[in-house]
Structure formats: C-alpha cells, structure tokens
N, C-alpha and C. Protein backbone atom coordinates (compact mmCIF):
# COMPACT_ATOMS: atom_id res chain seq x y z
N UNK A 1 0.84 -1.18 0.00
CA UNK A 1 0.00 0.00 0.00
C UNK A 1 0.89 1.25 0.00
N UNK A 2 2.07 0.99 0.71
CA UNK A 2 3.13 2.08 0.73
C UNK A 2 3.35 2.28 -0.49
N UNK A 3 4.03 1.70 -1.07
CA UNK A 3 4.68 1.19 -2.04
C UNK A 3 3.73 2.23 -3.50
N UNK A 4 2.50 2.06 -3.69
CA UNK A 4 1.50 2.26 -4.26
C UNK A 4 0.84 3.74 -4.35
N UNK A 5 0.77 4.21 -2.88
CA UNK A 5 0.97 5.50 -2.67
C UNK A 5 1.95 6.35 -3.09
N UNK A 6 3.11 6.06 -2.88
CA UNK A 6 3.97 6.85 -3.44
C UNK A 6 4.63 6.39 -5.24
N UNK A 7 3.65 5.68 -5.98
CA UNK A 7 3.69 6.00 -7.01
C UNK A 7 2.62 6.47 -7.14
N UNK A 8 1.71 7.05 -6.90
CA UNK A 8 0.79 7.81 -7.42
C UNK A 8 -0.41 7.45 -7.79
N UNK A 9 -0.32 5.82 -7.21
CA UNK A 9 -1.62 5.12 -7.68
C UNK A 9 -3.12 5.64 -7.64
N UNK A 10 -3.49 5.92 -6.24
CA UNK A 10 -4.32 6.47 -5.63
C UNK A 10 -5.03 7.52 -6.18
N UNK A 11 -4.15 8.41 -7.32
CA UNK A 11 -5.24 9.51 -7.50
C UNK A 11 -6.10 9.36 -8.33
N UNK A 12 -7.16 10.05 -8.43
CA UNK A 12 -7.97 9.97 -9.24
C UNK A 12 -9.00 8.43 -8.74
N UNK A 13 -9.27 8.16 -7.61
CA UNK A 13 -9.73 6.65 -7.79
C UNK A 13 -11.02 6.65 -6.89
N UNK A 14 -11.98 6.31 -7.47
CA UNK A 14 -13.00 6.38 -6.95
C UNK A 14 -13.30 5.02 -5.52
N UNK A 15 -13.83 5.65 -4.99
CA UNK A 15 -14.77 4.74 -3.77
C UNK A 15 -16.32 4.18 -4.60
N UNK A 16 -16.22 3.21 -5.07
CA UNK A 16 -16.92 2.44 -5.71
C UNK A 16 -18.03 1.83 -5.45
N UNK A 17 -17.78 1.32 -3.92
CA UNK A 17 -18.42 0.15 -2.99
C UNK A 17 -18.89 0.76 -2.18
N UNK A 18 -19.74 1.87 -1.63
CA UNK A 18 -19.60 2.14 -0.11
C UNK A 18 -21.45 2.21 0.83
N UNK A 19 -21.41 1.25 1.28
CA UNK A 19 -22.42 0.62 1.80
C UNK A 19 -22.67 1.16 3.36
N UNK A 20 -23.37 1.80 3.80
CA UNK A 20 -23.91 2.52 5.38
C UNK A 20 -23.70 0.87 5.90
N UNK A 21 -23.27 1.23 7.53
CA UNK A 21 -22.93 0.61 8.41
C UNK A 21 -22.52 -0.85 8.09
N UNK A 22 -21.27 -0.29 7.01
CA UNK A 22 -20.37 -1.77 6.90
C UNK A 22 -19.25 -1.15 6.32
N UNK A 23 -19.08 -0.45 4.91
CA UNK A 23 -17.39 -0.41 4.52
C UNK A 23 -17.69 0.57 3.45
N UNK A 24 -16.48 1.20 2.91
CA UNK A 24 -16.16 1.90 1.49
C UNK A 24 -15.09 1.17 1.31
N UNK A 25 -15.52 1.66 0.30
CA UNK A 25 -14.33 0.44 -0.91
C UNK A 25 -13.59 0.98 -2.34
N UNK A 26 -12.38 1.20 -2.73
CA UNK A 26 -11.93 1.57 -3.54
C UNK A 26 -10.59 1.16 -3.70
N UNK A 27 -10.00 1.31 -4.75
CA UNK A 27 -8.56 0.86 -5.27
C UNK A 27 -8.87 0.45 -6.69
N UNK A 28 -9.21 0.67 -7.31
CA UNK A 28 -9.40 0.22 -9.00
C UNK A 28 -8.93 1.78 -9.54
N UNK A 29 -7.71 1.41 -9.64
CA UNK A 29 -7.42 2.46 -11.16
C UNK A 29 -8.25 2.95 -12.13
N UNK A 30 -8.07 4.57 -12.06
CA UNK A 30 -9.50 4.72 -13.53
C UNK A 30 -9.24 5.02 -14.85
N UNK A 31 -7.44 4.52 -14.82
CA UNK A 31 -7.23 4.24 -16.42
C UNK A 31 -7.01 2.56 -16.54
N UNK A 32 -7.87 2.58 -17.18
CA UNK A 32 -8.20 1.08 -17.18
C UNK A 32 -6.98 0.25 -18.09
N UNK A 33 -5.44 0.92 -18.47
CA UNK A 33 -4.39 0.46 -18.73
C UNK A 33 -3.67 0.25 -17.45
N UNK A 34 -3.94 1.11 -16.68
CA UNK A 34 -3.22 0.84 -15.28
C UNK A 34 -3.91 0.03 -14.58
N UNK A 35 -5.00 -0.19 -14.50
CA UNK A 35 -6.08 -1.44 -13.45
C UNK A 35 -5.65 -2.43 -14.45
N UNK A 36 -5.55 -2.63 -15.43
CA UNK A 36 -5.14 -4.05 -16.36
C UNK A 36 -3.64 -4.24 -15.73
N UNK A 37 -2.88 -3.47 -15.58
CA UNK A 37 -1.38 -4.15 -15.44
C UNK A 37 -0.86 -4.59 -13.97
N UNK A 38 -2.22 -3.96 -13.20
CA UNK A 38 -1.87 -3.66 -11.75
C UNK A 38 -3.28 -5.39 -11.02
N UNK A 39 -4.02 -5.36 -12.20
CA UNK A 39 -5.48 -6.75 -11.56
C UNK A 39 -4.59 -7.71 -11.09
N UNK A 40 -3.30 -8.27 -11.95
CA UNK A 40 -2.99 -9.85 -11.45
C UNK A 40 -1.80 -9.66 -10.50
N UNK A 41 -1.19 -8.77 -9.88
CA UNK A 41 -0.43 -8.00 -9.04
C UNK A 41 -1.29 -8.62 -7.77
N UNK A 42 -0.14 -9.44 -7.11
CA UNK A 42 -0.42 -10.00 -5.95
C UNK A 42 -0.14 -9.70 -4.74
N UNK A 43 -0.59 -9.15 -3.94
CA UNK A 43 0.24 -8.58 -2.60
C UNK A 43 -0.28 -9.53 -1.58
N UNK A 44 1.23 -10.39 -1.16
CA UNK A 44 1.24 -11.38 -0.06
C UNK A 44 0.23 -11.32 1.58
N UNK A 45 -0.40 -12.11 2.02
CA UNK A 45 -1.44 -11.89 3.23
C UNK A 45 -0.05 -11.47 3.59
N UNK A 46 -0.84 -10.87 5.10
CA UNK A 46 -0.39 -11.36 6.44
C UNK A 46 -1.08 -11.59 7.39
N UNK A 47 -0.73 -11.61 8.68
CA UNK A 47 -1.20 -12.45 9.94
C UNK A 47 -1.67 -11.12 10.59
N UNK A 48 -2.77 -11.11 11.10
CA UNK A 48 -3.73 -10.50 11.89
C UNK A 48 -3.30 -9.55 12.86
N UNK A 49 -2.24 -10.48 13.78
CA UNK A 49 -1.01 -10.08 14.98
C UNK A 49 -2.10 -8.71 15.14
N UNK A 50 -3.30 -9.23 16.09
CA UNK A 50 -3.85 -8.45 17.09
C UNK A 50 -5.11 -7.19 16.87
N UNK A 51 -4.66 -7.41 15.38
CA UNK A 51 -5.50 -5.71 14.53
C UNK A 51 -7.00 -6.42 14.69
N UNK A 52 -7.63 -5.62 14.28
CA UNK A 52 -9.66 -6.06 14.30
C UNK A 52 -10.14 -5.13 13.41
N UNK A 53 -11.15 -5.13 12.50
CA UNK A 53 -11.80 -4.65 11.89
C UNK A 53 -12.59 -3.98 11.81
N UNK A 54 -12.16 -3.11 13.06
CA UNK A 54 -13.43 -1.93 14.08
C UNK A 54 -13.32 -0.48 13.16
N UNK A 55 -14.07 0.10 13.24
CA UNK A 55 -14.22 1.73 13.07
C UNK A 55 -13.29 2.51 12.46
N UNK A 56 -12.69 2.38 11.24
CA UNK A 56 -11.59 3.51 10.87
C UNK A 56 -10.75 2.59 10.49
N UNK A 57 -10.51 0.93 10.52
CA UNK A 57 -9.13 0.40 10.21
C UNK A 57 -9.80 0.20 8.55
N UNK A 58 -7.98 -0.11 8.21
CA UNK A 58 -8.48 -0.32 6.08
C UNK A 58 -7.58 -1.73 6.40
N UNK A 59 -8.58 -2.31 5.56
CA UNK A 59 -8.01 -3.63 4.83
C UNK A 59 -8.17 -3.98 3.34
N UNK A 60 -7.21 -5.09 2.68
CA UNK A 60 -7.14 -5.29 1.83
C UNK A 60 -8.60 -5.69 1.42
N UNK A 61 -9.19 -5.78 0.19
CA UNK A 61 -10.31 -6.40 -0.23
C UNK A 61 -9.20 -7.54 -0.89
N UNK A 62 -10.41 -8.84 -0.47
CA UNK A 62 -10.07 -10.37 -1.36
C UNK A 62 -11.24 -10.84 -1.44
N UNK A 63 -10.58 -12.18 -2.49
CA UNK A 63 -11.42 -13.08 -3.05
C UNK A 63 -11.00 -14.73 -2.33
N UNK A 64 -9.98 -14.36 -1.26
CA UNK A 64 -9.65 -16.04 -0.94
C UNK A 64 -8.10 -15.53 -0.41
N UNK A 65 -7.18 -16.65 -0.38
CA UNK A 65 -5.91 -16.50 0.66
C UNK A 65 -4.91 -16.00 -0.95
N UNK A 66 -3.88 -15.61 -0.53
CA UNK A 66 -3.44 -15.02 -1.59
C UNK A 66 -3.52 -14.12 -2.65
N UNK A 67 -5.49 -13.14 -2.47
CA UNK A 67 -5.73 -12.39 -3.54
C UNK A 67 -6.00 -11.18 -3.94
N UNK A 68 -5.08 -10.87 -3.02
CA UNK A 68 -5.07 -9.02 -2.31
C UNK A 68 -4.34 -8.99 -3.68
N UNK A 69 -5.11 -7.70 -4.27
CA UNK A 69 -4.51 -6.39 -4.84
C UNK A 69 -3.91 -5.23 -4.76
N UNK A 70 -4.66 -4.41 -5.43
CA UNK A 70 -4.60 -2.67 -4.91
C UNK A 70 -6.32 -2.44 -4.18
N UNK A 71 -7.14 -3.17 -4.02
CA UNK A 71 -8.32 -2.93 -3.59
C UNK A 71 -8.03 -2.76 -2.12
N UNK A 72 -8.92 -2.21 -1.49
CA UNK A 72 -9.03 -1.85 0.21
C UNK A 72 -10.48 -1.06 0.06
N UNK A 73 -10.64 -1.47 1.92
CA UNK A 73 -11.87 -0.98 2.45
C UNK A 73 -11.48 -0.77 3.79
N UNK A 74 -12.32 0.57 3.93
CA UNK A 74 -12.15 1.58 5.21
C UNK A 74 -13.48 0.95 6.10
N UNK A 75 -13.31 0.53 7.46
CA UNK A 75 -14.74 -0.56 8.15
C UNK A 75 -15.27 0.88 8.44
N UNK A 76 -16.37 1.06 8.48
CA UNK A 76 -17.10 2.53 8.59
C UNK A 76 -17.90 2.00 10.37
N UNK A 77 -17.85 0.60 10.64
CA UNK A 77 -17.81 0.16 11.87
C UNK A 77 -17.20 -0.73 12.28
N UNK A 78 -17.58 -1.53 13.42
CA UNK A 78 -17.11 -2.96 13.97
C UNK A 78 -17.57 -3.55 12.90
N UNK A 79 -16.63 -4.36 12.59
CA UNK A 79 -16.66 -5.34 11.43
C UNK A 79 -15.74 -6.36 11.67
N UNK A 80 -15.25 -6.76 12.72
CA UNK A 80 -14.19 -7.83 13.57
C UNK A 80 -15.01 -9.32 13.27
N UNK A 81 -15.82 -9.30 12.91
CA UNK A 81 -16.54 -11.02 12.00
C UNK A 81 -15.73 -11.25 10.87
N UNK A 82 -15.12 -10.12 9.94
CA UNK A 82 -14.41 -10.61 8.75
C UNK A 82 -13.01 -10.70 9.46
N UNK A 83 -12.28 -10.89 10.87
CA UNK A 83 -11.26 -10.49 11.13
C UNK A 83 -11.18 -12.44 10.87
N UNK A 84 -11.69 -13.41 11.29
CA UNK A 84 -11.47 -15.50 11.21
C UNK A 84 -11.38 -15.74 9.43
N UNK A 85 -11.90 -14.81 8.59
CA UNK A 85 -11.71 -14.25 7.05
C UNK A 85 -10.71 -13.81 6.54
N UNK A 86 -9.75 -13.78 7.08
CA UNK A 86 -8.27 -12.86 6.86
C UNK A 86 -8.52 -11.98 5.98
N UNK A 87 -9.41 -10.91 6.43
CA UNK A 87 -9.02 -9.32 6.33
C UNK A 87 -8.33 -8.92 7.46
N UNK A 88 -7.17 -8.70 6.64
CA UNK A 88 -6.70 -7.96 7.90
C UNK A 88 -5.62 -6.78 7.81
N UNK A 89 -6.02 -6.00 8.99
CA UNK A 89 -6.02 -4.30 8.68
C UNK A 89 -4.76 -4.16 8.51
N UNK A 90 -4.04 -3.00 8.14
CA UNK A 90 -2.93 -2.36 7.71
C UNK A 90 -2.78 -1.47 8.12
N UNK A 91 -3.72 -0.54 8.39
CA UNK A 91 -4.02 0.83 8.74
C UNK A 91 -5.05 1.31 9.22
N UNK A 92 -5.01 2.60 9.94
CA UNK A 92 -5.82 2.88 10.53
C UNK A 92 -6.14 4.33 9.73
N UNK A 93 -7.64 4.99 9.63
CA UNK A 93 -7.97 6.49 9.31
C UNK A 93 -8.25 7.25 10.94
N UNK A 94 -7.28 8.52 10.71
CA UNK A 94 -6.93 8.58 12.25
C UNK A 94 -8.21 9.67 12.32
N UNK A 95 -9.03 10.50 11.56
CA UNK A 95 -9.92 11.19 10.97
C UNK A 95 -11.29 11.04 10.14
N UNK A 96 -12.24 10.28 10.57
CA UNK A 96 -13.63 9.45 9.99
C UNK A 96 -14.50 10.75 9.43
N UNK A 97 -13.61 11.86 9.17
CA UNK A 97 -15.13 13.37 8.92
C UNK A 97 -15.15 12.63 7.51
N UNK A 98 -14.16 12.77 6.64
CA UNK A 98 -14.29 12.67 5.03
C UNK A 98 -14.52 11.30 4.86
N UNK A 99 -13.95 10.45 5.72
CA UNK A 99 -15.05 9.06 5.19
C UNK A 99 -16.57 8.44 5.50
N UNK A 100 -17.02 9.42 6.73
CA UNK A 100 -18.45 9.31 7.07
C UNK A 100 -19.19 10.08 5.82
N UNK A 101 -18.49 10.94 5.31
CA UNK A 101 -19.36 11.89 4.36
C UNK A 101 -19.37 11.11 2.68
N UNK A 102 -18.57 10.36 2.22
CA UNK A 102 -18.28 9.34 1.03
C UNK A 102 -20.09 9.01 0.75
N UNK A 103 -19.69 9.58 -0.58
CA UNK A 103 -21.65 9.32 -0.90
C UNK A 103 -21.91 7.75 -1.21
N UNK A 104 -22.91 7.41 -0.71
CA UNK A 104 -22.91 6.01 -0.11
C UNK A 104 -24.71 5.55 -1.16
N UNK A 105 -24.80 6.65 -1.92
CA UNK A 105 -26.19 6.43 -2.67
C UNK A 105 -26.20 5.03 -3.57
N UNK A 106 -25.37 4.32 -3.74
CA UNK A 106 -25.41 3.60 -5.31
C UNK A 106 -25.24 1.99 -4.19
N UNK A 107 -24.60 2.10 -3.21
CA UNK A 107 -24.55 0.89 -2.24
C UNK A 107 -23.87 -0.62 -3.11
N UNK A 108 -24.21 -1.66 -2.70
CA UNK A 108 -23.83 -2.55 -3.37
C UNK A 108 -23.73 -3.06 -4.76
N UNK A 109 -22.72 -3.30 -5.91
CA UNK A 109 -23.13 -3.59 -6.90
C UNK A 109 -24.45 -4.73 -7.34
N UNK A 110 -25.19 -4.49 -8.55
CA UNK A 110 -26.04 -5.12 -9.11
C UNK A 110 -25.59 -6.36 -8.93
N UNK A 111 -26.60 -7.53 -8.76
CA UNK A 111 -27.86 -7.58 -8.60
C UNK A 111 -28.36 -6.40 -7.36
N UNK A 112 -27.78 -7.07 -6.34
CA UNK A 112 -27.89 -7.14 -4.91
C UNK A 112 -27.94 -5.30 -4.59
N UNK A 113 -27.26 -4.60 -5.53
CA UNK A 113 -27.47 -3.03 -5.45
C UNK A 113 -27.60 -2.29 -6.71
N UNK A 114 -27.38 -1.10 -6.53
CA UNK A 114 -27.53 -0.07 -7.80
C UNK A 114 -26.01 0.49 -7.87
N UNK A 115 -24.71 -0.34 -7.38
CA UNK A 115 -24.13 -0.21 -7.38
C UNK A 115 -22.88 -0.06 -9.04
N UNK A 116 -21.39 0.85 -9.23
CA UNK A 116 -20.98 0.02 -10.77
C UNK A 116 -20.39 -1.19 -10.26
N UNK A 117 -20.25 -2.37 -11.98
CA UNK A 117 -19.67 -3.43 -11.30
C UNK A 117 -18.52 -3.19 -11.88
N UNK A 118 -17.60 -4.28 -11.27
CA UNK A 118 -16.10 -3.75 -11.06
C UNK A 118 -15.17 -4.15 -11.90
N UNK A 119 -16.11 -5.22 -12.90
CA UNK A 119 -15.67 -5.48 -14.15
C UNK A 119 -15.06 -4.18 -15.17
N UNK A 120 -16.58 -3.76 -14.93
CA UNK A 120 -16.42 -2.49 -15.94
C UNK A 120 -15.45 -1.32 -15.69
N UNK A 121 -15.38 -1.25 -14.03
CA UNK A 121 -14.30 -0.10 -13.97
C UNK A 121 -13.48 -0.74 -14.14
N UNK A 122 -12.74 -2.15 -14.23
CA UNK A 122 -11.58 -2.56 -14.87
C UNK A 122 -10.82 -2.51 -16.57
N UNK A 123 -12.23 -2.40 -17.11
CA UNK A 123 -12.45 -1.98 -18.73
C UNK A 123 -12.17 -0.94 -19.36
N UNK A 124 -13.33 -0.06 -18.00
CA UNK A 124 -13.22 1.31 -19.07
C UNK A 124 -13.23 2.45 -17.90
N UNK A 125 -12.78 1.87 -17.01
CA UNK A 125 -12.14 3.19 -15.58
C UNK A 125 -13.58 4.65 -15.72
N UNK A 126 -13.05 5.43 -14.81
CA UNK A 126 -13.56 6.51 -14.64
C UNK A 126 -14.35 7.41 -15.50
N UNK A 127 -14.03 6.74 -16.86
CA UNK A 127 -15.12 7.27 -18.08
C UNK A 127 -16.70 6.55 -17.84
N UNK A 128 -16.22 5.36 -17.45
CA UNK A 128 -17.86 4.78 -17.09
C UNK A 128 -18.42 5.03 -15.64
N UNK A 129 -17.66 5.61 -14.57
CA UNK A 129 -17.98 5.94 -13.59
C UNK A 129 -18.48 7.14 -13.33
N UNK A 130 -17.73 7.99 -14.45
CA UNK A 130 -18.47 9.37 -14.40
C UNK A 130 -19.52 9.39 -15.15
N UNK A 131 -19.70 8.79 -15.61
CA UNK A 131 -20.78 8.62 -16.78
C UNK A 131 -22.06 8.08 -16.62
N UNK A 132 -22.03 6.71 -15.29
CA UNK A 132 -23.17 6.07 -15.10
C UNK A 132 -23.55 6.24 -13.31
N UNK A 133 -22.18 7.00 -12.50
CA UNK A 133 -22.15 7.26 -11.46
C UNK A 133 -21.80 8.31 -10.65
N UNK A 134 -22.41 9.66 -11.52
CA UNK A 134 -21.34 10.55 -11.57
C UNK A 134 -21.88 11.32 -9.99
N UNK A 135 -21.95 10.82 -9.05
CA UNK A 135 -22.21 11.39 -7.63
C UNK A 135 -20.76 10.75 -6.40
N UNK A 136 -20.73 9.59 -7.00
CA UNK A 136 -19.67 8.56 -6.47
C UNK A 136 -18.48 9.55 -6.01
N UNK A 137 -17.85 9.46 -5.07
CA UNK A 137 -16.43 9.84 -3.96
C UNK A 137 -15.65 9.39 -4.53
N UNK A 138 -14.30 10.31 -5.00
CA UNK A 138 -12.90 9.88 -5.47
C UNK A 138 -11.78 10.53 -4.20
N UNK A 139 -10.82 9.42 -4.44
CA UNK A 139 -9.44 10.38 -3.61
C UNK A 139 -9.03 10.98 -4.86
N UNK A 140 -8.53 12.35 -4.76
CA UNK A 140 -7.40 13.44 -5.24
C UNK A 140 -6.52 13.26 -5.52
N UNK A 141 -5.94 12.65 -4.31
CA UNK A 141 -4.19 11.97 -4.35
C UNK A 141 -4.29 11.49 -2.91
N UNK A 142 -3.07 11.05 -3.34
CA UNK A 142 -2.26 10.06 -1.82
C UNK A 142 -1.18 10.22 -1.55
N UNK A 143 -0.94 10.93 -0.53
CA UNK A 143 0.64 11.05 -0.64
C UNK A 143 1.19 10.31 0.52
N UNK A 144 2.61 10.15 0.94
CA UNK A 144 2.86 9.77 2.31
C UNK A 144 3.31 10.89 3.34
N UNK A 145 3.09 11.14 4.21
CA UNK A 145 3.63 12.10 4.97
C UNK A 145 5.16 11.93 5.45
C-alpha cells in the first residue's frame, strides 16, 4: 500500500463500494491500462497479529488466501466477524469526517445493489464511472507524509 501511494496510484480513484454501516471500498485504477497491469499483481497476506476490523481500520479487499490487490476498504464500523476471514487491517484512518461523508447512494453492486460493477471499472475506468455514477467519492491523491 506504501509502495502504491507513493507512485501515485491512488489519484484519481473512486470509492466504488460504499455501503452505510459496513465499509467503502476503492482501489481500481480509472485508467483502465493501469487497473489491467496492476489486476494480477499479488500482494502477499499477512497475519492479523492483534488488529480487528473496528471503526476507521483499512483492509485489503479479497477473493480467498493469496488475492489481495490494490483494492481496500475503510470498516465505517465494527466489522471484527471478517477479522477469522483474513481481512486484515494495515491501517488505521486517524480522521472518519471525510469518510463518514463518502456518498454512499449507489450501495452494493447489481444484482444485490444499484451499485458500478467492477468489471467495468476494470475496462473502461472513470469514463464509465463518471458517466453512469457521476455522484460517487474519489481520492485526489495520496501522498505519504
């Protein structure tokens, strides 16, 4: 995530996913040449060593052991049930004003929401996000302090 930040990944990248009293979700590149070179980019688990999935921590988003990306989600609460799931946190947001405020209108992707799916921002990035979601929360940039 370090690593990622200070190339510049982060800007421009929308919060995609962000569902009231559970998580926001973002890390998909919105040039969809950079989410193509960056999708099969594997970043190794790790071990839990004590963190929980409460209020403000970010974890990787996966699909199974080994399938962390550039995706992450900020727990907008206790969410320590996905902690026996190996999500597990990295970081903490030491400041919840700008992520309580993340417009949260579009909620889960289709079926299940009116959410985009994540196919498509892998396709055709931020042209289809502004286009079919244009209310949706982006970061600016990321820098490291």
């Amino acid at each position: 995530f370090y690593n990622l930040v200070r190339a510049g990944f982060f800007t421009d990248v929308a919060f995609f996913r962000v569902i009231q009293g559970f998580m926001a979700q973002g890390g998909i590149h919105g040039d969809p040449a950079t989410a193509r070179a960056w999708q099969s980019a594997r970043i190794p688990d790790d071990s839990a060593a004590g963190q929980h999935n409460t209020r403000g921590m970010v974890s990787f988003a996966m699909a199974g052991p080994n399938s962390r990306t550039t995706q992450f989600f900020i727990n907008l609460v206790d969410n320590s049930r996905l902690d026996p799931m190996g999500f597990t946190p990295f970081g903490r947001v030491r400041d919840m004003t700008a992520v309580d405020a993340l417009y949260a209108g579009y909620g889960e992707s289709a079926p299940a929401g009116h959410g985009p799916l994540q196919g498509r921002i892998q396709s055709e990035g931020n042209a289809y996000l502004r286009a079919e979601f244009p209310s949706l929360s982006y970061i600016v940039s990321a820098r490291v302090l």
